[in-house]
PDB file of N, CA and C in Angstrom:
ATOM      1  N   UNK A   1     106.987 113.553 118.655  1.00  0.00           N
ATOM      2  CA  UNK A   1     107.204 112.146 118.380  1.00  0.00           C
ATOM      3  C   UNK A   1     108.337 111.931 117.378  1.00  0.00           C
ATOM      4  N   UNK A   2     108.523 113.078 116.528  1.00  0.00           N
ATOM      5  CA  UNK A   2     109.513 112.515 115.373  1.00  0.00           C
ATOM      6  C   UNK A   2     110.859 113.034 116.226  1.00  0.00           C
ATOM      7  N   UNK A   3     111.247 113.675 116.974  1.00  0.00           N
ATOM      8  CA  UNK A   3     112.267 113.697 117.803  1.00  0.00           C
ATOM      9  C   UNK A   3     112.987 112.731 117.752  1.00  0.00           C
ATOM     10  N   UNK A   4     112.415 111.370 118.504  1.00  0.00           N
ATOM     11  CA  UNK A   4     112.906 110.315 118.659  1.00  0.00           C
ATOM     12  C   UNK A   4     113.632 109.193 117.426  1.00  0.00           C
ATOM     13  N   UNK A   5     112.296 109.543 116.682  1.00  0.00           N
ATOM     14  CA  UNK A   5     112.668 109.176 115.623  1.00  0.00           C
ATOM     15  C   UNK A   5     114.255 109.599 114.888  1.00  0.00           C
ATOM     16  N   UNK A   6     114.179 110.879 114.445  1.00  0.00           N
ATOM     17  CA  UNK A   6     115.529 111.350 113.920  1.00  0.00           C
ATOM     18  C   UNK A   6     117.013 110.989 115.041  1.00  0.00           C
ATOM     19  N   UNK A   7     116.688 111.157 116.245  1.00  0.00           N
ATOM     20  CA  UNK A   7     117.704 111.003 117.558  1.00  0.00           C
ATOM     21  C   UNK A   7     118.474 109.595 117.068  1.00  0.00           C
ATOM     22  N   UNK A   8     116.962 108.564 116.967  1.00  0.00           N
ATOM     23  CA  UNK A   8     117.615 107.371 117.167  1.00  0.00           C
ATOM     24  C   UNK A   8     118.373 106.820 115.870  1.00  0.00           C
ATOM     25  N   UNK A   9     117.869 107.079 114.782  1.00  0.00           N
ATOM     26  CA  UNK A   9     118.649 107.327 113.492  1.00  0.00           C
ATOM     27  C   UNK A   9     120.202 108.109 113.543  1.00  0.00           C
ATOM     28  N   UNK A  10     120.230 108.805 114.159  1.00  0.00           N
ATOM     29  CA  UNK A  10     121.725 109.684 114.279  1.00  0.00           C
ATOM     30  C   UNK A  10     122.237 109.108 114.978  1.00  0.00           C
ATOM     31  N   UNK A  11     121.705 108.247 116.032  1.00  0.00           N
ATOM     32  CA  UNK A  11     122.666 107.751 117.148  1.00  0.00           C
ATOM     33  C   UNK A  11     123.162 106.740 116.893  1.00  0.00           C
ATOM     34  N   UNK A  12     122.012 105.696 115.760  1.00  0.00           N
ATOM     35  CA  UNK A  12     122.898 104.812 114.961  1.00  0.00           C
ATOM     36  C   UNK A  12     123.846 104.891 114.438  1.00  0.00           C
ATOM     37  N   UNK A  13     123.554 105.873 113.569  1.00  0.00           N
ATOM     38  CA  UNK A  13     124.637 106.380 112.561  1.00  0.00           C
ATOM     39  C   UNK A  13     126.173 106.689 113.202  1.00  0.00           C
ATOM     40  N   UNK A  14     126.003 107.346 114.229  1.00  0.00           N
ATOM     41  CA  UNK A  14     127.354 107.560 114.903  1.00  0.00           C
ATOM     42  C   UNK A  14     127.835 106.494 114.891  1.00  0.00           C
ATOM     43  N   UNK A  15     127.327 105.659 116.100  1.00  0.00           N
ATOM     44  CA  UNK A  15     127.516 103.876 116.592  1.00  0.00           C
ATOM     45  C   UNK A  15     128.159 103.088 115.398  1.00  0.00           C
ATOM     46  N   UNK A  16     127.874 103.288 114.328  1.00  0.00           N
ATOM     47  CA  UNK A  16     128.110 102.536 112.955  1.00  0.00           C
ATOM     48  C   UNK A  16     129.722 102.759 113.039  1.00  0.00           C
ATOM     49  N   UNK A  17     129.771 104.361 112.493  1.00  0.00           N
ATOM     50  CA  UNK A  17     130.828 105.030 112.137  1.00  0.00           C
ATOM     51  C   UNK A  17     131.683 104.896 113.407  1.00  0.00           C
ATOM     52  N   UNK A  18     131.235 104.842 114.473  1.00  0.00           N
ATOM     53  CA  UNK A  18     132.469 104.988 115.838  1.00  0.00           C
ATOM     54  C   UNK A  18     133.303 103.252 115.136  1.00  0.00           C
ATOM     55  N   UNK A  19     132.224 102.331 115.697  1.00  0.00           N
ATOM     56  CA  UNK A  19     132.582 100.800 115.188  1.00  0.00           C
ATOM     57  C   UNK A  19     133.154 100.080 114.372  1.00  0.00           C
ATOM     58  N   UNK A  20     133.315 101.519 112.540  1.00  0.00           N
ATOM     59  CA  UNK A  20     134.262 101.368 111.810  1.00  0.00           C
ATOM     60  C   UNK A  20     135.344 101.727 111.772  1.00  0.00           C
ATOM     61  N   UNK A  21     134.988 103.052 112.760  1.00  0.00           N
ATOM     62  CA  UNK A  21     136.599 103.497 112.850  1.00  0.00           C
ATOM     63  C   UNK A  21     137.610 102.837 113.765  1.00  0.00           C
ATOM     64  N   UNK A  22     136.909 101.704 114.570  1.00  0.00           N
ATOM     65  CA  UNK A  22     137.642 100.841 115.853  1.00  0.00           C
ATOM     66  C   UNK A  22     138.260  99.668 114.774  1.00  0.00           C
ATOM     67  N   UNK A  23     137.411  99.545 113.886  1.00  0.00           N
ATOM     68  CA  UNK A  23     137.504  98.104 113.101  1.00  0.00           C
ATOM     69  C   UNK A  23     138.316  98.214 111.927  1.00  0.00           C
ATOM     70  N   UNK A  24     138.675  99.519 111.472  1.00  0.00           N
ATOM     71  CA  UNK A  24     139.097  99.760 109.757  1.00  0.00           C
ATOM     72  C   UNK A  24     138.158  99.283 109.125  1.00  0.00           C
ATOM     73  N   UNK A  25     136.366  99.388 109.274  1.00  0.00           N
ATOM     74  CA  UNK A  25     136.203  98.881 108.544  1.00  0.00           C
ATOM     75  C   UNK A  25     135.397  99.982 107.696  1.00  0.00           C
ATOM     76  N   UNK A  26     135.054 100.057 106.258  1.00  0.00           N
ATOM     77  CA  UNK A  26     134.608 101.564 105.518  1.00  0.00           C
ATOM     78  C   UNK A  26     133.244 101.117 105.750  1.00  0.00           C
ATOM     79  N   UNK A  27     132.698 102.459 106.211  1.00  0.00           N
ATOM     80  CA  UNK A  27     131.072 102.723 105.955  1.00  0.00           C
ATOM     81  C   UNK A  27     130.281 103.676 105.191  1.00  0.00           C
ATOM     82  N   UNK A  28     129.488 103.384 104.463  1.00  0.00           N
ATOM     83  CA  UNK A  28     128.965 103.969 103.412  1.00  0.00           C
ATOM     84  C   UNK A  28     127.304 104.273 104.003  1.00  0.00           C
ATOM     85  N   UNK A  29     126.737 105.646 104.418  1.00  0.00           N
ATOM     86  CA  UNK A  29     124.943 105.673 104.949  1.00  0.00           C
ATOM     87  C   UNK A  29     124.929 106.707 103.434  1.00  0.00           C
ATOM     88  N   UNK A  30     123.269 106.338 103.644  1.00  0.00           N
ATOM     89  CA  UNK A  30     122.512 107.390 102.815  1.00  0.00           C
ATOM     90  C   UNK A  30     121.437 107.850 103.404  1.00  0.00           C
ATOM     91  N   UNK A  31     121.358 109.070 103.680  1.00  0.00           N
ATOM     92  CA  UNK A  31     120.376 109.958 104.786  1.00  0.00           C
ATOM     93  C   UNK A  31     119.197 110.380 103.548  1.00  0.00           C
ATOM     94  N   UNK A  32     118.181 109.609 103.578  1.00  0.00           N
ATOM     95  CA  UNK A  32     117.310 110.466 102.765  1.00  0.00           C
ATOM     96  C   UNK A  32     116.311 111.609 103.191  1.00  0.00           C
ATOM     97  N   UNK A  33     115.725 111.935 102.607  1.00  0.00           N
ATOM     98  CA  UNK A  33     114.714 112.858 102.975  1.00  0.00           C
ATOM     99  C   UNK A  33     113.548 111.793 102.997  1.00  0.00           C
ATOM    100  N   UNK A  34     112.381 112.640 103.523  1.00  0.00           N
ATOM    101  CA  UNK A  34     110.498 111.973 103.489  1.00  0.00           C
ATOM    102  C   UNK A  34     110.515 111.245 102.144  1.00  0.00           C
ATOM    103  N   UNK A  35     110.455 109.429 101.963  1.00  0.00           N
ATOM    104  CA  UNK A  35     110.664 108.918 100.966  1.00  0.00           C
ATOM    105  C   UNK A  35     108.820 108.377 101.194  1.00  0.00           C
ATOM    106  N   UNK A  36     108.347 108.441  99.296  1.00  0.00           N
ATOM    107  CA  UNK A  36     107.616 108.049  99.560  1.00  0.00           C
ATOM    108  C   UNK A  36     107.475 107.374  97.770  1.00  0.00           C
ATOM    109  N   UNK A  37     106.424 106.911  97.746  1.00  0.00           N
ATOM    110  CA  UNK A  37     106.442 105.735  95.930  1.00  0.00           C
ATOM    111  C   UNK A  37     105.882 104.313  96.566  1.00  0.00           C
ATOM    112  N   UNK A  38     105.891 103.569  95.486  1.00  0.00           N
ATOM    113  CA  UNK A  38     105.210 102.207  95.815  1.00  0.00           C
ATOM    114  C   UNK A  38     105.486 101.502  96.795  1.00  0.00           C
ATOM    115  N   UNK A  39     104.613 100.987  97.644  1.00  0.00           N
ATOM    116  CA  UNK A  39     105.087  99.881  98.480  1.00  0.00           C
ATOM    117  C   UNK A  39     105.344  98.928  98.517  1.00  0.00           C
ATOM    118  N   UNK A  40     105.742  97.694  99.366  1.00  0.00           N
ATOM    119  CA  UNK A  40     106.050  96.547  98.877  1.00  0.00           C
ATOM    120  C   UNK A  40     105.518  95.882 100.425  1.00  0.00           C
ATOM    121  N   UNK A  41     104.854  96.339 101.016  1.00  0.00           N
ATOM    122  CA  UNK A  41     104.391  96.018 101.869  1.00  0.00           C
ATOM    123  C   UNK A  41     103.160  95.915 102.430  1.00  0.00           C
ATOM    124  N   UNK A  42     101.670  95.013 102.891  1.00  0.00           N
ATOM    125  CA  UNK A  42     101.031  95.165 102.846  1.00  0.00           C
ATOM    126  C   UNK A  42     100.515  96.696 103.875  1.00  0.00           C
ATOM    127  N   UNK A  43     101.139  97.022 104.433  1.00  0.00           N
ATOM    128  CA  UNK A  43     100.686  98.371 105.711  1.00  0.00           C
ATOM    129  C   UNK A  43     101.008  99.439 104.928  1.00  0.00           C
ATOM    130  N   UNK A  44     100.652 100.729 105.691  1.00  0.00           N
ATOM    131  CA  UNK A  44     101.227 102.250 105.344  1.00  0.00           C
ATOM    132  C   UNK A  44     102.351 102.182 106.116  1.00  0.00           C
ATOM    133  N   UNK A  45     103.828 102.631 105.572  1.00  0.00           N
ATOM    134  CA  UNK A  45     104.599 103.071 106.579  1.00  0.00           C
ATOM    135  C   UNK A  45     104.882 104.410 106.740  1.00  0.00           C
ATOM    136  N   UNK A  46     105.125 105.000 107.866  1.00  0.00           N
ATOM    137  CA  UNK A  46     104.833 106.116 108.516  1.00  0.00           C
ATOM    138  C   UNK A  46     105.076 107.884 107.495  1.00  0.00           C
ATOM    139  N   UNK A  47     106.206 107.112 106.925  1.00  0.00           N
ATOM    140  CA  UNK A  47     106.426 107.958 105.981  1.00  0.00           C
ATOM    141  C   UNK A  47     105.330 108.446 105.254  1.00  0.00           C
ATOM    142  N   UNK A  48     104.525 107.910 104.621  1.00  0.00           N
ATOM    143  CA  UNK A  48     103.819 107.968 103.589  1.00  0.00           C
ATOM    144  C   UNK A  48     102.241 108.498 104.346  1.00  0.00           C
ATOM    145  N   UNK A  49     102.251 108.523 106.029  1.00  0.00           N
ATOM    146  CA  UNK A  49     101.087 108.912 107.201  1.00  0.00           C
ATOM    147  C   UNK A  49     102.043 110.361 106.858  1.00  0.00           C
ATOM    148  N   UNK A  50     102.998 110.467 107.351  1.00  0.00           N
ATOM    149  CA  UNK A  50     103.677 112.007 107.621  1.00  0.00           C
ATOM    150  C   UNK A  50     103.062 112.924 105.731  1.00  0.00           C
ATOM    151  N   UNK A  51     103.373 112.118 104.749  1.00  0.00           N
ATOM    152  CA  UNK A  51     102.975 112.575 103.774  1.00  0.00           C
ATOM    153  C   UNK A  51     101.307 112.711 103.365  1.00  0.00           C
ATOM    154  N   UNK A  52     100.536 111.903 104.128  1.00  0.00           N
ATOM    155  CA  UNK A  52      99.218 112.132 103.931  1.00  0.00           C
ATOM    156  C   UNK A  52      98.703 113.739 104.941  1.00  0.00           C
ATOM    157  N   UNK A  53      98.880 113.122 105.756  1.00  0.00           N
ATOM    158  CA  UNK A  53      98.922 114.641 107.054  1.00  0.00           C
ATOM    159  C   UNK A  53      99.354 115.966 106.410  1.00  0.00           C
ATOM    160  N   UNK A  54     100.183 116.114 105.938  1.00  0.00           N
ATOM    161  CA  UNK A  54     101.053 116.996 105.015  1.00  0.00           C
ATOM    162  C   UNK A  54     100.174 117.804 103.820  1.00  0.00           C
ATOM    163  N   UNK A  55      99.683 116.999 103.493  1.00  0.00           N
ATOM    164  CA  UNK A  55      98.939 117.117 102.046  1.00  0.00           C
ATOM    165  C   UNK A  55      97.547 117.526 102.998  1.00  0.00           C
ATOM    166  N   UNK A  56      96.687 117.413 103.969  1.00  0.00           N
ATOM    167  CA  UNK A  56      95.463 116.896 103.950  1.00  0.00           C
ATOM    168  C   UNK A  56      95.316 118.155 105.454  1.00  0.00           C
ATOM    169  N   UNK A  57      96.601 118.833 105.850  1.00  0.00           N
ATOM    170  CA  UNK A  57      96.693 119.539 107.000  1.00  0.00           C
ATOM    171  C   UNK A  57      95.518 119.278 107.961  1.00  0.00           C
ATOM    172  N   UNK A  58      95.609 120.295 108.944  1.00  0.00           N
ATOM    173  CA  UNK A  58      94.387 120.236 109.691  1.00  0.00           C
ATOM    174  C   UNK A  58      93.121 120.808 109.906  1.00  0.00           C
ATOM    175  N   UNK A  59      93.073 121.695 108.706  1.00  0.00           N
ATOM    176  CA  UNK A  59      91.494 121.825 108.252  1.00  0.00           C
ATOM    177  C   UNK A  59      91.477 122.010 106.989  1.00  0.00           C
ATOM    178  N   UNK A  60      90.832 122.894 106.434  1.00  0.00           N
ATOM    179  CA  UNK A  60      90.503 123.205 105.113  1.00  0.00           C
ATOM    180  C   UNK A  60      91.683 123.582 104.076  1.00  0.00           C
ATOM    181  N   UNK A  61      92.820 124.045 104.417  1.00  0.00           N
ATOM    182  CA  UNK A  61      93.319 124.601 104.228  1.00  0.00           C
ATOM    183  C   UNK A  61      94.778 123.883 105.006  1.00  0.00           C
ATOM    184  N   UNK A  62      95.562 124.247 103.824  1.00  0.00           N
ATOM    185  CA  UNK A  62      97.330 123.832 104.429  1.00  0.00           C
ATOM    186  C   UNK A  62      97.968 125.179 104.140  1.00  0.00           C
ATOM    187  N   UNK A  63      98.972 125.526 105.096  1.00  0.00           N
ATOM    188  CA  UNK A  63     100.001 126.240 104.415  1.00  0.00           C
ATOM    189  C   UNK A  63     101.099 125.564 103.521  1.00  0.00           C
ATOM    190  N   UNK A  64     101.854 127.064 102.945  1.00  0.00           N
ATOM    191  CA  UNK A  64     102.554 126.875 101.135  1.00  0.00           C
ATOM    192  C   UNK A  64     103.999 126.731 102.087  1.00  0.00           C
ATOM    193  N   UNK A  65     104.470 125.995 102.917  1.00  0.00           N
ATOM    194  CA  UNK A  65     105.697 125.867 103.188  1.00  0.00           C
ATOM    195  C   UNK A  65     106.596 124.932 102.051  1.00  0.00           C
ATOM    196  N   UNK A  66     107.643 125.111 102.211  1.00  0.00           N
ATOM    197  CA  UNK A  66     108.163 123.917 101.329  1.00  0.00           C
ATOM    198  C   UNK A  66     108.926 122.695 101.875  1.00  0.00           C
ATOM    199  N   UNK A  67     108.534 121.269 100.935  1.00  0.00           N
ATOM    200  CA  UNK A  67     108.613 120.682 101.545  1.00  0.00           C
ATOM    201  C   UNK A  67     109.709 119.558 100.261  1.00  0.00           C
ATOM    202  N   UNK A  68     110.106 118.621 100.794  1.00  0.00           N
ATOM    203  CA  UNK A  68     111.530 117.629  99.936  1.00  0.00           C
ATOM    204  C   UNK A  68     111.093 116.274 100.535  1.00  0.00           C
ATOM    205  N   UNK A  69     110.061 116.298  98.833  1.00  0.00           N
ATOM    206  CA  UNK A  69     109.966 114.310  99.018  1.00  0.00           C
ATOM    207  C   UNK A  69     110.645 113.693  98.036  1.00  0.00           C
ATOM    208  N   UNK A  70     111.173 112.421  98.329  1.00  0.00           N
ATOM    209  CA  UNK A  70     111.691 111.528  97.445  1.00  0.00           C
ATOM    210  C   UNK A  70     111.132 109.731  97.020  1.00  0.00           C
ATOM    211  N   UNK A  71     111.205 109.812  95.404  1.00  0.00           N
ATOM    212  CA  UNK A  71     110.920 108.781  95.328  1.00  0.00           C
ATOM    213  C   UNK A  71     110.952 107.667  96.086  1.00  0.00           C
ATOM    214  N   UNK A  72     110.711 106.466  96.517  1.00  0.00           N
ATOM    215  CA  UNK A  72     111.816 105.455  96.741  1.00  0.00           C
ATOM    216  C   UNK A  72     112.410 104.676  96.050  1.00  0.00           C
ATOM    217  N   UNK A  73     112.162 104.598  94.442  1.00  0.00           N
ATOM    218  CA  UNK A  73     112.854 104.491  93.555  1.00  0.00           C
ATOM    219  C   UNK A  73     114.307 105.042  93.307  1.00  0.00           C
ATOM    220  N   UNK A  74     114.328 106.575  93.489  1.00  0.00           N
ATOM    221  CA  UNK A  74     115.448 107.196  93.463  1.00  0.00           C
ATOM    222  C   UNK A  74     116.012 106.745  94.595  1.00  0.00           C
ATOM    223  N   UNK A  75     116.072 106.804  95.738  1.00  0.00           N
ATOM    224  CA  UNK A  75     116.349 106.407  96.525  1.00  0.00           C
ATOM    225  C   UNK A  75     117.433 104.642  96.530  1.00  0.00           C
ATOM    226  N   UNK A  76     116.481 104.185  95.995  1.00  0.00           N
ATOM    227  CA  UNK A  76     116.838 102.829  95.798  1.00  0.00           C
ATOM    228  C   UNK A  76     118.082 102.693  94.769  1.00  0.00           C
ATOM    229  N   UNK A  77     118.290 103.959  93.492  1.00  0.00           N
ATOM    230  CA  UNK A  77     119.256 103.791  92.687  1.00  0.00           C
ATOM    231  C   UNK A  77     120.238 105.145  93.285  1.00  0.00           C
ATOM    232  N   UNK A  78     119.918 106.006  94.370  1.00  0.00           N
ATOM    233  CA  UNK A  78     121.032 106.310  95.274  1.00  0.00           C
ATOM    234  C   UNK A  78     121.736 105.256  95.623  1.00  0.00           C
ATOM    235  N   UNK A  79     121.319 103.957  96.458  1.00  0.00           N
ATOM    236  CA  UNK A  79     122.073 103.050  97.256  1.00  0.00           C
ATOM    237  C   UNK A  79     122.811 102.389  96.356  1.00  0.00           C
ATOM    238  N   UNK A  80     122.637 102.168  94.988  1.00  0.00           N
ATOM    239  CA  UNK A  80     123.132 101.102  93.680  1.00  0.00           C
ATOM    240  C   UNK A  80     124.811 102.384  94.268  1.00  0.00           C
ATOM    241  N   UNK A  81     124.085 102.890  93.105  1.00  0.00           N
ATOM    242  CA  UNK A  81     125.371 104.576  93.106  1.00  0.00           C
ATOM    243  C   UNK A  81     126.432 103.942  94.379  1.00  0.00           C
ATOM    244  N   UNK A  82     125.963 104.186  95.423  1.00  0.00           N
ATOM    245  CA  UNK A  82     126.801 103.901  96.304  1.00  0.00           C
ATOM    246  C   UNK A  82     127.711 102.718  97.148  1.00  0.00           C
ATOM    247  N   UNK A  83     126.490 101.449  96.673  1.00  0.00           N
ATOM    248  CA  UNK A  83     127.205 100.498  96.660  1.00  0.00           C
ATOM    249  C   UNK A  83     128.352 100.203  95.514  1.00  0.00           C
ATOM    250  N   UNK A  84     128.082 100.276  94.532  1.00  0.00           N
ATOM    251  CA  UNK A  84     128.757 100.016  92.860  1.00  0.00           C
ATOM    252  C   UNK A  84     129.818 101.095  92.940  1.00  0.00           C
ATOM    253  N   UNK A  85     130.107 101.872  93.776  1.00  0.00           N
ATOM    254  CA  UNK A  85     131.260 102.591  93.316  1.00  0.00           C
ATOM    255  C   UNK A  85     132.066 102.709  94.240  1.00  0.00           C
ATOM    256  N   UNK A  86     133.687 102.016  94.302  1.00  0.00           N
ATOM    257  CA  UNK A  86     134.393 101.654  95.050  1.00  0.00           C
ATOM    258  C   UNK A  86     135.219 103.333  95.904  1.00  0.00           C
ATOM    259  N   UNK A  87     134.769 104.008  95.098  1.00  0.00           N
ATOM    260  CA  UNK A  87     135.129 105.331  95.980  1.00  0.00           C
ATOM    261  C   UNK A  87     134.344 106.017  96.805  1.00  0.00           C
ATOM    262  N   UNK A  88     133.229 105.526  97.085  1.00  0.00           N
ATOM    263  CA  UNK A  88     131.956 106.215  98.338  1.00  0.00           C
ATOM    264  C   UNK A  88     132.544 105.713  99.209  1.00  0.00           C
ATOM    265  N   UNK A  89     132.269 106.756  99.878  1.00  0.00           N
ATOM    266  CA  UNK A  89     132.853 106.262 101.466  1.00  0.00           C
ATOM    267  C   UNK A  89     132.446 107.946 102.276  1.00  0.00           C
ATOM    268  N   UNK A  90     131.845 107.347 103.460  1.00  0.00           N
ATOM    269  CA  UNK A  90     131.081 108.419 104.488  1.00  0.00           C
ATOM    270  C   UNK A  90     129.482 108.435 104.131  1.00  0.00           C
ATOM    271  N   UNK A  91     129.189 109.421 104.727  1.00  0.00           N
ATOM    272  CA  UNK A  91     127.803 109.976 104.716  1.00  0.00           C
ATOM    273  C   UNK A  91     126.649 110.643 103.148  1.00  0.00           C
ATOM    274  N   UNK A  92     125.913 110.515 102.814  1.00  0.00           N
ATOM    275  CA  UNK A  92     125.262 110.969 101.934  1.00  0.00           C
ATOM    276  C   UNK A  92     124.087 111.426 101.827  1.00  0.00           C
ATOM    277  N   UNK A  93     124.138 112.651 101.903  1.00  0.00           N
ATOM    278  CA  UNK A  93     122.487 113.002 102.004  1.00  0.00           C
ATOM    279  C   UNK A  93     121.539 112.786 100.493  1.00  0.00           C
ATOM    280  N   UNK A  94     120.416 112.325 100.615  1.00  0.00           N
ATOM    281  CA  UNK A  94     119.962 111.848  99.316  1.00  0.00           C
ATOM    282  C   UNK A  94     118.874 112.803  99.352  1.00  0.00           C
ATOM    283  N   UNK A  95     118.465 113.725  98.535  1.00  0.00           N
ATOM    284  CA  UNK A  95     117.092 114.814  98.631  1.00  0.00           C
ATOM    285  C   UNK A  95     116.966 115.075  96.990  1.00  0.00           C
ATOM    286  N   UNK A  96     116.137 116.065  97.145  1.00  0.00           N
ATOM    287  CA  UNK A  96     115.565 116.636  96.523  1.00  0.00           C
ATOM    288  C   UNK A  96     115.173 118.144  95.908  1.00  0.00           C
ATOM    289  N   UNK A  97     114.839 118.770  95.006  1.00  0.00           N
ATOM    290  CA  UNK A  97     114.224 120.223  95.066  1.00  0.00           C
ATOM    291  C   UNK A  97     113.306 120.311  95.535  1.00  0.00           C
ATOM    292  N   UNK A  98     113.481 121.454  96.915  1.00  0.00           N
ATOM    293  CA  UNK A  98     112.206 121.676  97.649  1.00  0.00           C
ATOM    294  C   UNK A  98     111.053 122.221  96.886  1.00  0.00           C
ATOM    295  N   UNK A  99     109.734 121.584  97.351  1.00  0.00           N
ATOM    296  CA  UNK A  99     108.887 121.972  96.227  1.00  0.00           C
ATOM    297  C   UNK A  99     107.849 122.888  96.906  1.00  0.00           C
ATOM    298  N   UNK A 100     106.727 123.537  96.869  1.00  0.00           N
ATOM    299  CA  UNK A 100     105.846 124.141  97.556  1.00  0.00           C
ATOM    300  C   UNK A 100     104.658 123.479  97.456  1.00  0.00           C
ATOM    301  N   UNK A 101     104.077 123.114  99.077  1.00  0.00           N
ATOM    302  CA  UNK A 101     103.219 122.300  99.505  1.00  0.00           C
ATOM    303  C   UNK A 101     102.374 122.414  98.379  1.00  0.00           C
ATOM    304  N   UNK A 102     101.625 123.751  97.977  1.00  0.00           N
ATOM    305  CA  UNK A 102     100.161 123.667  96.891  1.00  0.00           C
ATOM    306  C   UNK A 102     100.930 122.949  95.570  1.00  0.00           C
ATOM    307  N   UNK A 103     102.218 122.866  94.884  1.00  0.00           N
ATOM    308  CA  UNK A 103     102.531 122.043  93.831  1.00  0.00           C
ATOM    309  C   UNK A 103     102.065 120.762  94.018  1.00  0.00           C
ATOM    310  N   UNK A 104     102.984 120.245  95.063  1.00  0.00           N
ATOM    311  CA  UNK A 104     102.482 118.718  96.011  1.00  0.00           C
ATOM    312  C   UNK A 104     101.260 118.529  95.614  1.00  0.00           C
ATOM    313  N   UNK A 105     100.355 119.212  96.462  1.00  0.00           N
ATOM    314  CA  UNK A 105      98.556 118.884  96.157  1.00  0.00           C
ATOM    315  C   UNK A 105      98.347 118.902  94.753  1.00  0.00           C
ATOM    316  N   UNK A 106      98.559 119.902  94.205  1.00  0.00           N
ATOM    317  CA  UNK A 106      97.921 120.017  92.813  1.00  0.00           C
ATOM    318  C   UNK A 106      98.416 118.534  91.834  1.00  0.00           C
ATOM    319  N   UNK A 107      99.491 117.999  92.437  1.00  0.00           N
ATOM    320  CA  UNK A 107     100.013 117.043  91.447  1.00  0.00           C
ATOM    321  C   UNK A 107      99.585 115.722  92.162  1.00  0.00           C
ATOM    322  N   UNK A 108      99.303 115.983  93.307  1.00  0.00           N
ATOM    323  CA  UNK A 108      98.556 114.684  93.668  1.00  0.00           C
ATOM    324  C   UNK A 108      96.764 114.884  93.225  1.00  0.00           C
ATOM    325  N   UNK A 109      96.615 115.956  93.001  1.00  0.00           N
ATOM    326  CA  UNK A 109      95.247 115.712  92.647  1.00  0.00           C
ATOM    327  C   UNK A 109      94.842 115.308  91.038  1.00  0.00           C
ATOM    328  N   UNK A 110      96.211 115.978  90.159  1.00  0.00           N
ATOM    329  CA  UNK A 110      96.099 115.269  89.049  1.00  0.00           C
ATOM    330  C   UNK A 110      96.380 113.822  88.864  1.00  0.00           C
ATOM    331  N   UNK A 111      96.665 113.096  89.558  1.00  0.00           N
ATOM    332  CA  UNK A 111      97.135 111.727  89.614  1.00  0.00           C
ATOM    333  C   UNK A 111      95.811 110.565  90.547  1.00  0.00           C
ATOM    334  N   UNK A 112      95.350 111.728  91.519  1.00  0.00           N
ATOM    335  CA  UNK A 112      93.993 110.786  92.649  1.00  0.00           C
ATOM    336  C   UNK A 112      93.185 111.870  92.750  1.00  0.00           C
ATOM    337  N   UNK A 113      92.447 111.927  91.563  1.00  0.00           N
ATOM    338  CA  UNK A 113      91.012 113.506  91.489  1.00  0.00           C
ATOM    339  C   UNK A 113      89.947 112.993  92.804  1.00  0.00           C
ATOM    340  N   UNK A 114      90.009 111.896  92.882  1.00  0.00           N
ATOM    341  CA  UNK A 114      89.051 111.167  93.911  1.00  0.00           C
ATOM    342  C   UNK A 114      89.156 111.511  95.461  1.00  0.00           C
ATOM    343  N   UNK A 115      90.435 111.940  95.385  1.00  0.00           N
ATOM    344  CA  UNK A 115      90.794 112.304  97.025  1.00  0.00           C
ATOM    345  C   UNK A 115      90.593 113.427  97.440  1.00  0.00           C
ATOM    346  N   UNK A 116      89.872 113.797  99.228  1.00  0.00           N
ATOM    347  CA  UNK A 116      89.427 115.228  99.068  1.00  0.00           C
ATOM    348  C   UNK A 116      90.922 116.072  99.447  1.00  0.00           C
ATOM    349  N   UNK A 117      91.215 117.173  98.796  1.00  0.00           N
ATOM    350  CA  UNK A 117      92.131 117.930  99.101  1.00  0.00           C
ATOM    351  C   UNK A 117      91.584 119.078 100.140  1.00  0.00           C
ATOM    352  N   UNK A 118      92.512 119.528 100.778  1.00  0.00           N
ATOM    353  CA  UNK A 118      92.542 121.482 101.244  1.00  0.00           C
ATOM    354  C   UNK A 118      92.936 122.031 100.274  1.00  0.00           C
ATOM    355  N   UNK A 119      92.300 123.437 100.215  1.00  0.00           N
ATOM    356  CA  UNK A 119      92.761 124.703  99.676  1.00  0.00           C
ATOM    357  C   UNK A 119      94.485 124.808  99.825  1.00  0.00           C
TER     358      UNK A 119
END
């Protein structure tokens, strides 16, 4: 399912950039990583399902892969950065230090002791 997802994101992204380069006109993206932090919305958005799943695997137990989440705070003062400064121009990947899944848990469990974790 996330196939589509990332496809159709890139295919924008091209489309953008083809459209500026027809137009002269400058385009500025910021590619983030799995953003997740407060919402402002009454729903879950998917992001933050991909991050529960993540944390909560499919049984008892998750593997220690590593994984790069980002605020959406940071995120949000990536886009400042990039709007506010008259020399961005192109693509930007916005991430993080990959962290290892059991850090993840352990720091979400110090923050929501209430929630059941995996090993």
């Amino acid at each position: 399912d996330w196939y589509f997802y990332f496809a159709s994101k890139t295919l924008a992204e091209r489309e953008a950039f083809a459209y500026a380069a027809k137009t002269g006109m400058d385009i500025v993206t910021i590619c983030p990583a799995l953003v997740i932090g407060p919402l402002m919305q009454p729903t879950v958005p998917t992001s933050i399902k991909v991050f529960f799943d993540t944390i909560k695997g499919d049984g008892e137990t998750v593997g220690n892969k590593l994984e790069t989440i980002l605020d959406v705070r940071d995120v949000a003062r990536a886009l400042l950065l990039a709007y506010e400064n008259s020399e961005a121009s192109g693509r930007y990947i916005c991430s993080s230090t990959p962290r290892e899944l059991c850090d993840i848990v352990n720091m979400s469990k110090s923050l929501y002791p209430n929630f059941t974790y995996p090993k």
